[in-house]
Protein backbone atom coordinates (compact mmCIF):
# COMPACT_ATOMS: atom_id res chain seq x y z
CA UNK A 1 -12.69 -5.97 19.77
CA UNK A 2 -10.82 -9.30 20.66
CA UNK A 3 -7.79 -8.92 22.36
CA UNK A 4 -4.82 -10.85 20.85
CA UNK A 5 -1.91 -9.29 22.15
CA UNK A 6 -0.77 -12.86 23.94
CA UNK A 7 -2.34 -14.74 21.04
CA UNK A 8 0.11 -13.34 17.93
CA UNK A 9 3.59 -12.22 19.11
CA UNK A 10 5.10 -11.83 15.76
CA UNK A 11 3.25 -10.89 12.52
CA UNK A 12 4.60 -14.46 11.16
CA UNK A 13 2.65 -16.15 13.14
CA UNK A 14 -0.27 -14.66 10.68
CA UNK A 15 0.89 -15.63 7.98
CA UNK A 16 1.02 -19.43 8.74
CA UNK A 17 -3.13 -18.81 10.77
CA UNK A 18 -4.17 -17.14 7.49
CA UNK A 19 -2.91 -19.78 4.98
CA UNK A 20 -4.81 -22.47 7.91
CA UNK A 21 -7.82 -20.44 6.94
CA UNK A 22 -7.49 -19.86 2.68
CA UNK A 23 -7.64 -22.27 0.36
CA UNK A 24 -5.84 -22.32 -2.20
CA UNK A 25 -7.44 -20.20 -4.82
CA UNK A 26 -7.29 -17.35 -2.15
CA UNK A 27 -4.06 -17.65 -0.72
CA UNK A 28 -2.21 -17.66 -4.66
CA UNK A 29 -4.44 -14.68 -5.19
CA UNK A 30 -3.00 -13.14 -2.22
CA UNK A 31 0.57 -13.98 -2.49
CA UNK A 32 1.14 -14.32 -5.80
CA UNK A 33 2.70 -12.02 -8.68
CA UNK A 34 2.32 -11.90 -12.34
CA UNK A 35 3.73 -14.40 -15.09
CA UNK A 36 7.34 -15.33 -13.43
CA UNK A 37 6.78 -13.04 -10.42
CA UNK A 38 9.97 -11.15 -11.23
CA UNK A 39 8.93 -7.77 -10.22
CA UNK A 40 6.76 -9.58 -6.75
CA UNK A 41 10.68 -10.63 -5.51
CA UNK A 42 12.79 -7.56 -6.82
CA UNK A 43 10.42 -5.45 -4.52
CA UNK A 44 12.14 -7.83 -1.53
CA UNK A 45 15.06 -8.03 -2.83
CA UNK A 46 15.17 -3.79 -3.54
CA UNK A 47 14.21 -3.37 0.33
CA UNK A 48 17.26 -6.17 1.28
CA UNK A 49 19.98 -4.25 -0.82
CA UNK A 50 19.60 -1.30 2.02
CA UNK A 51 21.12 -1.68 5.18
CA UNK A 52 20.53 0.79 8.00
CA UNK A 53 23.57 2.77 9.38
CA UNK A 54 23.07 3.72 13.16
CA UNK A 55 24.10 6.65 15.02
CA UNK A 56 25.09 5.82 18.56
CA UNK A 57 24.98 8.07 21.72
CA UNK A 58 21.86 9.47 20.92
CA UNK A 59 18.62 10.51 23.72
CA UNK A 60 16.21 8.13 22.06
CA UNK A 61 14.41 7.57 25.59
CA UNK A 62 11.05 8.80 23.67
CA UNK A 63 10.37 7.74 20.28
CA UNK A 64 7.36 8.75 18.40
CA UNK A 65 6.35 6.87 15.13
CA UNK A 66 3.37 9.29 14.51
CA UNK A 67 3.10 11.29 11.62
CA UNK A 68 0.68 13.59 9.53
CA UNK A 69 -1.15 13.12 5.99
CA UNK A 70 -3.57 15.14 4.78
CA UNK A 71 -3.92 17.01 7.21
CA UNK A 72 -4.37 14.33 10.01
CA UNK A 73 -2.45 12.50 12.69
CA UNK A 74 -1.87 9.29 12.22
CA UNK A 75 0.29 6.68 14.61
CA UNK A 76 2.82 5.64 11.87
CA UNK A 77 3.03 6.33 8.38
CA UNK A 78 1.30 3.61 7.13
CA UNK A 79 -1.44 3.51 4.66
CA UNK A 80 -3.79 0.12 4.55
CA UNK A 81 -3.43 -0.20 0.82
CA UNK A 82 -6.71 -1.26 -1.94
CA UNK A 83 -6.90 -5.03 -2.06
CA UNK A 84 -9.47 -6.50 -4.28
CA UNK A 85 -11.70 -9.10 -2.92
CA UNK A 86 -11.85 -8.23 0.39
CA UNK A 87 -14.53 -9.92 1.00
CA UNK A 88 -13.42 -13.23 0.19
CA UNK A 89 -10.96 -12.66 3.40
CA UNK A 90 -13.63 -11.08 5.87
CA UNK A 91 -17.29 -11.24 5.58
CA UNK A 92 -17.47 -7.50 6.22
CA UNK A 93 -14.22 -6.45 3.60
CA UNK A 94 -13.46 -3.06 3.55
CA UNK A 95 -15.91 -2.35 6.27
CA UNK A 96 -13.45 -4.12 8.66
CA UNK A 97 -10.75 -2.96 7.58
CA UNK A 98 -11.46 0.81 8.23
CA UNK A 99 -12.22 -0.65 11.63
CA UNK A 100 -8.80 -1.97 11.98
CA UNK A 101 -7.63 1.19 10.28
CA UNK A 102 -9.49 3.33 13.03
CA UNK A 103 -9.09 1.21 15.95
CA UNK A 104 -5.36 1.28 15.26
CA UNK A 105 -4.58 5.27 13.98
CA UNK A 106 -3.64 4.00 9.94
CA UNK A 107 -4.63 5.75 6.90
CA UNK A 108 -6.74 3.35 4.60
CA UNK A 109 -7.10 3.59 0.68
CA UNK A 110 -10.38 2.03 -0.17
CA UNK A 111 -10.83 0.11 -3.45
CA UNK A 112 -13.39 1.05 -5.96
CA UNK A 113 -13.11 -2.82 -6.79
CA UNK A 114 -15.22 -4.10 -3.25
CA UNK A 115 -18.67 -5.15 -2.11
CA UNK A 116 -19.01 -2.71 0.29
CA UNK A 117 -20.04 1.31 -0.24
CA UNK A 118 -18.22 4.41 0.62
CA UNK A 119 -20.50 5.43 3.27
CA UNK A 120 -20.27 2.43 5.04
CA UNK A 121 -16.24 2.55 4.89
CA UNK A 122 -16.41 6.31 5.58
CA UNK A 123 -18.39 5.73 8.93
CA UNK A 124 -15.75 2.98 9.89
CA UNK A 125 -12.97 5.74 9.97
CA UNK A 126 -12.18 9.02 10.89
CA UNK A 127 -8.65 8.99 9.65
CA UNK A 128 -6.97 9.82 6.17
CA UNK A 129 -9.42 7.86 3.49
CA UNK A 130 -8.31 8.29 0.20
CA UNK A 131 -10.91 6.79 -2.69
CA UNK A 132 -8.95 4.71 -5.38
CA UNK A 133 -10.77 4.45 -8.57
CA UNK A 134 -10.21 1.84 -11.27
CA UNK A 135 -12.29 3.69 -14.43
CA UNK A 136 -14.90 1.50 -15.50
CA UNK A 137 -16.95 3.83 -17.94
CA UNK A 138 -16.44 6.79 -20.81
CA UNK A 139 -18.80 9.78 -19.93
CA UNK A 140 -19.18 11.53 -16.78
CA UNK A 141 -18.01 8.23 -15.16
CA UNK A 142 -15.04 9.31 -13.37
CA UNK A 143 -16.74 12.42 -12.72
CA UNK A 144 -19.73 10.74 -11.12
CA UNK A 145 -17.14 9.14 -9.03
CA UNK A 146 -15.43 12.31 -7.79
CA UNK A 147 -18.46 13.74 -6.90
CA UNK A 148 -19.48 10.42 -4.53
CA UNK A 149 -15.86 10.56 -2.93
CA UNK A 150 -16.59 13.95 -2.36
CA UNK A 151 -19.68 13.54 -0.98
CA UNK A 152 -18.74 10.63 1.21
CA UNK A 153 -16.21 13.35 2.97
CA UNK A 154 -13.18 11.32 1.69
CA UNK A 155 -9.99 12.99 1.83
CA UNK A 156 -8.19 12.40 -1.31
CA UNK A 157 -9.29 10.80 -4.79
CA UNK A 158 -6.77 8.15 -6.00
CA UNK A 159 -6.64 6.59 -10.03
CA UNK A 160 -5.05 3.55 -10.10
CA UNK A 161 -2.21 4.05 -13.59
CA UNK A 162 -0.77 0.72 -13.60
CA UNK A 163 -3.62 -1.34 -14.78
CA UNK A 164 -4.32 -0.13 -18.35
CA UNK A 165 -4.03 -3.95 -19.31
CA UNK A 166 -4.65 -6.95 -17.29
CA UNK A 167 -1.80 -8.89 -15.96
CA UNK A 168 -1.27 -12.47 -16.40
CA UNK A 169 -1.48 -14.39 -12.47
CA UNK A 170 -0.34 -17.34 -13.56
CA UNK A 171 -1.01 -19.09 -10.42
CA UNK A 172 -5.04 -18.16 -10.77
CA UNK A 173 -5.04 -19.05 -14.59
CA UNK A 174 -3.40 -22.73 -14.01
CA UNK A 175 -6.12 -22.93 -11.62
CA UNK A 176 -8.74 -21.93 -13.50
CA UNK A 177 -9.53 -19.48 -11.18
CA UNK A 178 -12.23 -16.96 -12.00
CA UNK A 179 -12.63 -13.87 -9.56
CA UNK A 180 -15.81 -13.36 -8.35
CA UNK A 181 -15.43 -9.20 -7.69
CA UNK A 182 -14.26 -9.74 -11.87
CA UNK A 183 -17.77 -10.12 -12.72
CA UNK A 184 -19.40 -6.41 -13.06
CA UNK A 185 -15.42 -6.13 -15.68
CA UNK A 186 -16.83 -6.52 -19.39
CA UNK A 187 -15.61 -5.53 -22.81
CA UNK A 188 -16.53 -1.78 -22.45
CA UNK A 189 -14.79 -1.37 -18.91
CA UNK A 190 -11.85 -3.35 -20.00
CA UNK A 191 -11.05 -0.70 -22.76
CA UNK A 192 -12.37 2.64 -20.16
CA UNK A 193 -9.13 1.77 -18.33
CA UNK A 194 -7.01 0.93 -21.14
CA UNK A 195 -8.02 4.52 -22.26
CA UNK A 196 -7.32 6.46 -19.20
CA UNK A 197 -4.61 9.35 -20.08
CA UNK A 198 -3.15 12.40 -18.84
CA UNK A 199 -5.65 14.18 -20.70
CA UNK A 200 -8.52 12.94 -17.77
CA UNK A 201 -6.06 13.88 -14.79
CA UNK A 202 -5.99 17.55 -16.38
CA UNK A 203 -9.57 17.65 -16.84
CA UNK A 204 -10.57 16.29 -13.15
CA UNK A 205 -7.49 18.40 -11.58
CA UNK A 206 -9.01 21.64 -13.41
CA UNK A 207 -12.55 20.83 -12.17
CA UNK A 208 -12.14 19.85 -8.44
CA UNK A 209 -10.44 20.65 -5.15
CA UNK A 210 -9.71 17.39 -3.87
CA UNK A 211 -6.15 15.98 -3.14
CA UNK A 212 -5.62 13.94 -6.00
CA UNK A 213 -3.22 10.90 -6.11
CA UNK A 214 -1.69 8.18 -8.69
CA UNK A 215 -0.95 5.25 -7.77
CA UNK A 216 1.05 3.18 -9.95
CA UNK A 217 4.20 5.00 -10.55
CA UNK A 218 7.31 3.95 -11.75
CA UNK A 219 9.31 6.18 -13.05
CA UNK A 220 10.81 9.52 -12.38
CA UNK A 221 9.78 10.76 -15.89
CA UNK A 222 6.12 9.58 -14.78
CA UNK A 223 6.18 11.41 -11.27
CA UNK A 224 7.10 15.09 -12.88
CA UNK A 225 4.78 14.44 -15.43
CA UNK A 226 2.44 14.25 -12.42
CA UNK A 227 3.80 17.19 -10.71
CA UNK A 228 3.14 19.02 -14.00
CA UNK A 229 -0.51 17.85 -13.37
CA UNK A 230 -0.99 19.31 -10.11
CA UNK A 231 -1.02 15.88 -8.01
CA UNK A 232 -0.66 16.16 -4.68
CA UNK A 233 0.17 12.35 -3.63
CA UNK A 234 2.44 10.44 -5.74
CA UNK A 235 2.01 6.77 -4.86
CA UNK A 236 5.27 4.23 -6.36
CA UNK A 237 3.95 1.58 -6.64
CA UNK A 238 3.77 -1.65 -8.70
CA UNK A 239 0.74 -3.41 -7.64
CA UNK A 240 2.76 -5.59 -5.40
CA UNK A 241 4.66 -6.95 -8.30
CA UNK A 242 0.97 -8.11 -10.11
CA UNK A 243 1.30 -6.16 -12.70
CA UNK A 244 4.04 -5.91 -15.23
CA UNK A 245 6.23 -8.40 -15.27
CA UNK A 246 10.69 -7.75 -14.97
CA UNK A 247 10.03 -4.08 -13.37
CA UNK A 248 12.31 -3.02 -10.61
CA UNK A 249 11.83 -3.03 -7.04
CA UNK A 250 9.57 0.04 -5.84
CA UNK A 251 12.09 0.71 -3.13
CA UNK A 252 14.59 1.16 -6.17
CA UNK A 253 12.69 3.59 -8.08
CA UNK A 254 11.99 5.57 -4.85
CA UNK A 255 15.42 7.17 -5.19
CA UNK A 256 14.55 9.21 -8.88
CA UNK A 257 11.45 10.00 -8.03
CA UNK A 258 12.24 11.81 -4.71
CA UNK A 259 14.61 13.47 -6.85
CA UNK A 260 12.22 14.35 -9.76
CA UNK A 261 9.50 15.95 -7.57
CA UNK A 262 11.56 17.60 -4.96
CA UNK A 263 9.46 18.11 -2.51
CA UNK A 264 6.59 19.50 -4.66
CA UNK A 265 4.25 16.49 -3.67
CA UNK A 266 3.24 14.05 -1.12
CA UNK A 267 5.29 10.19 -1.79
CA UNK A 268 3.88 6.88 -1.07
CA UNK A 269 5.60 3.97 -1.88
CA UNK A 270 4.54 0.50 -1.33
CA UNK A 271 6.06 -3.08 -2.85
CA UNK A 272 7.15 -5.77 -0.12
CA UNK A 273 6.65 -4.02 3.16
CA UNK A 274 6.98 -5.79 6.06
CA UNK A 275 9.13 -5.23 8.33
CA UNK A 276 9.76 -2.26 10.32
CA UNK A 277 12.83 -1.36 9.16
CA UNK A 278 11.06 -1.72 5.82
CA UNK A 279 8.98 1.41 6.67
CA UNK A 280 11.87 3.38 8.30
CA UNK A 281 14.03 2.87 5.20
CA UNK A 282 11.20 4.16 3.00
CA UNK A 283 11.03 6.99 5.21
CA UNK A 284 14.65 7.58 5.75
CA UNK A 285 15.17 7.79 1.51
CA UNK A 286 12.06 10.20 0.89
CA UNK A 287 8.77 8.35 0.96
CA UNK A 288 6.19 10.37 3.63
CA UNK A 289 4.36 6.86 3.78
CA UNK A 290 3.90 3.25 2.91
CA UNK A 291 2.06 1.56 1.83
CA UNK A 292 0.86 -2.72 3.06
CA UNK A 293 -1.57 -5.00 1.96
CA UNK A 294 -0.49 -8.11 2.20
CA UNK A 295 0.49 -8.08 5.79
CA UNK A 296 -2.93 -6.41 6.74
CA UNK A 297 -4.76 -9.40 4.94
CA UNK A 298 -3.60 -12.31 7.01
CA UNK A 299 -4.70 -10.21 10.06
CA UNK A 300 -8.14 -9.58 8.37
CA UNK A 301 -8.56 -13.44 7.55
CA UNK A 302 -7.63 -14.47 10.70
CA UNK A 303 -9.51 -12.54 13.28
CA UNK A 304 -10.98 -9.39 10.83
CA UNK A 305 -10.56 -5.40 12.59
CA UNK A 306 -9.03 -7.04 15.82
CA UNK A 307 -6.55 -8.66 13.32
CA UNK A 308 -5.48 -5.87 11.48
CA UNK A 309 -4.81 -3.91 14.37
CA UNK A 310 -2.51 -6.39 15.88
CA UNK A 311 -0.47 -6.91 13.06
CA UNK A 312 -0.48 -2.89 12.85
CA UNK A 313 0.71 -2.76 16.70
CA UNK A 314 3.37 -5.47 15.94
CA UNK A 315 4.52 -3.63 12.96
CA UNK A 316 4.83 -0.65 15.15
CA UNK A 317 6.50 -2.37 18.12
CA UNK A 318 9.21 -3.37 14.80
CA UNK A 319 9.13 0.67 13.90
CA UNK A 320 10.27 1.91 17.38
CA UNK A 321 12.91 -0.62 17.74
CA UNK A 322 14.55 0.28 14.00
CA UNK A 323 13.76 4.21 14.76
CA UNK A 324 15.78 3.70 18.48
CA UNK A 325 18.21 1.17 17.39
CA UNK A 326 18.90 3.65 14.43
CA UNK A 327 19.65 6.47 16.19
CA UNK A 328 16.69 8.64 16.30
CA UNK A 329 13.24 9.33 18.03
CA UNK A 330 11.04 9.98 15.33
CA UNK A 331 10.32 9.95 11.77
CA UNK A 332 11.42 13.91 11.15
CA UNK A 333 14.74 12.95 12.23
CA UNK A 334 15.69 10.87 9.23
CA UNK A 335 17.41 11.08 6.41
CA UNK A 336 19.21 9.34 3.34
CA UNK A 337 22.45 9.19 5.42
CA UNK A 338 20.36 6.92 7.56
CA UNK A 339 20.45 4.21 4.54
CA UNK A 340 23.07 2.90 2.67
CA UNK A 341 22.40 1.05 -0.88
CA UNK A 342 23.94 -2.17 -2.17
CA UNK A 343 24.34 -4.38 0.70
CA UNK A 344 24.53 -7.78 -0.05
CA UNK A 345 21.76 -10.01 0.31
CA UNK A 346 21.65 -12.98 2.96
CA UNK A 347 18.78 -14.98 2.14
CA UNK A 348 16.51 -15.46 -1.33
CA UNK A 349 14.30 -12.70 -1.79
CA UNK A 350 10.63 -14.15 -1.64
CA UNK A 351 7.34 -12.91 -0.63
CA UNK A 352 7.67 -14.28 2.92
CA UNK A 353 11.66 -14.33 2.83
CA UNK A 354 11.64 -11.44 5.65
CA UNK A 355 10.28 -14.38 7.96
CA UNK A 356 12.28 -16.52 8.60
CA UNK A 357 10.99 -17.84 10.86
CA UNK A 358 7.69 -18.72 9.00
């Protein structure tokens, strides 16, 4: 793959290439929120209100950002979250991201909602690959899926719970802006989603093995409900703020739901990462991993796997620097006395605000 170590320095310097490269129907997609984007800037402004309190005096001569999930190494603890319409970014999509993904060391959650197949993502990738289904059918239709993922050797099944209605993304509408990867979405798959319930998690834990994940949760009541249900990989998360409109920031509801699930599952929380310190905050208040998609996207549309890995190795080169600067040498040595809550803000929480340079 194409070396760009010299050519991108800072993951800013992405951003601006990738809106060069998107017009503008594809860069509101990517950066927008839904209706007044209220819940898109509380997750920013939720990651701003912590501030990082370092121990000094500490051997931090070594630091290792690697961590494991499901059952497999990874060099940080970072998953490449679904994106729809990855294709309209890279020719290849998914394909090259679970290049980047591999080439790099990242977990990848692949979207049911792509152009590309499971076996060709699954051959991309040796590392943690969950499947994230949005439910499209009644019958044996998530069941049909299971059995693929399964089949296709991924490593965890994922249902997507925030979507049971579809947001309003004002920026697309006003644009008149139809999504092509929309077009297979009619009246019976709108209401298979709307339908989705805890009575189909019981059913599919009860029949199969596989690590099972939500993604799309927001409360604390929500994540021991999903305890309850035998999930293994609670995922906070609130579709990058795309969804419902006025929720908190995910890096606010991380606190309760630590608490609710105690230690009984896996946590991934995504919602305005983008920083390193971003991810070592997560970390520090209970999350195992996080979750990006945005930054991953203007590394895709600018220079596809080779892309994605170098705005992976920046965002590690950020990690080690927080993790040393903090006081410790690896992820295992954090914890919530690492963070403090309620710091004031310095600059406008926006989607690109942690860039100031931008």
């Amino acid at each position: 793959m194409t070396d760009l170590t010299n050519d991108f320095l800072a993951n800013h310097e992405f951003i601006a290439a990738a809106r060069n490269k998107l017009d503008d129907h594809m860069w509101d997609y990517l950066v927008g929120g839904t209706e007044t984007e209220t819940t898109l800037v509380r997750n920013r402004a939720a990651l701003d209100a912590l501030a990082l309190r370092p121990r000094v005096l500490v051997d931090v001569s070594e630091i290792d950002g690697s961590v494991t999930l499901l059952g497999k190494k990874i060099r940080l603890p970072v998953i490449l979250a679904p994106v729809g319409g990855l294709d309209s970014f890279d020719p290849m999509g998914a394909v090259s991201v679970a290049q980047g993904a591999q080439g790099f060391g990242a977990g990848m959650m692949f979207s049911s909602v792509t152009e590309r197949t499971m076996d060709e993502v699954r051959a991309a990738t040796d590392g943690p690959l969950f499947y994230q289904l949005y439910v499209r059918g009644f019958g044996r239709f998530i069941e049909e899926e299971v059995d693929r993922a399964i089949a296709e050797g991924f490593d965890a099944f994922c249902f997507t719970v925030d979507t049971a209605v579809y947001s309003r993304r004002e920026r697309d509408i006003v644009k008149r802006f139809s999504k092509p990867w929309r077009r297979y979405v009619n009246d019976e798959a709108v209401k298979a989603q709307a339908s989705l319930s805890w009575n189909d998690i019981a059913r599919i834990r009860k029949a199969y093995d596989i690590p099972l994940a939500l993604k799309g949760i927001g409360t604390a009541e929500d994540a021991r409900m999903a305890v309850d249900h035998g999930i293994d990989i609670v995922y906070v998360s609130n579709h990058g703020g795309r969804q419902l409109d006025h929720g908190l920031g995910c890096a606010q509801i991380l606190a309760e739901v630590v608490d609710a699930i105690d230690g009984q599952a896996t946590i991934v929380m995504d919602g305005g990462i983008s920083r390193g310190t971003d991810v070592v905050k997560a970390i520090a208040l209970g999350a195992d991993a996080v979750g990006i998609g945005r930054l991953y996207c203007y590394g895709l549309t600018v220079a596809g796997p080779a892309g994605v890995i170098r705005v992976l190795e920046i965002l590690e080169n950020e990690v080690h620097s927080a993790l040393g600067l903090t006081g410790v040498s690896s992820f295992a040595d954090l914890n919530p006395d690492h963070v403090a809550a309620g710091a004031p803000l310095v600059v406008t929480p926006g989607v690109h605000s942690s860039f100031p340079l931008l």
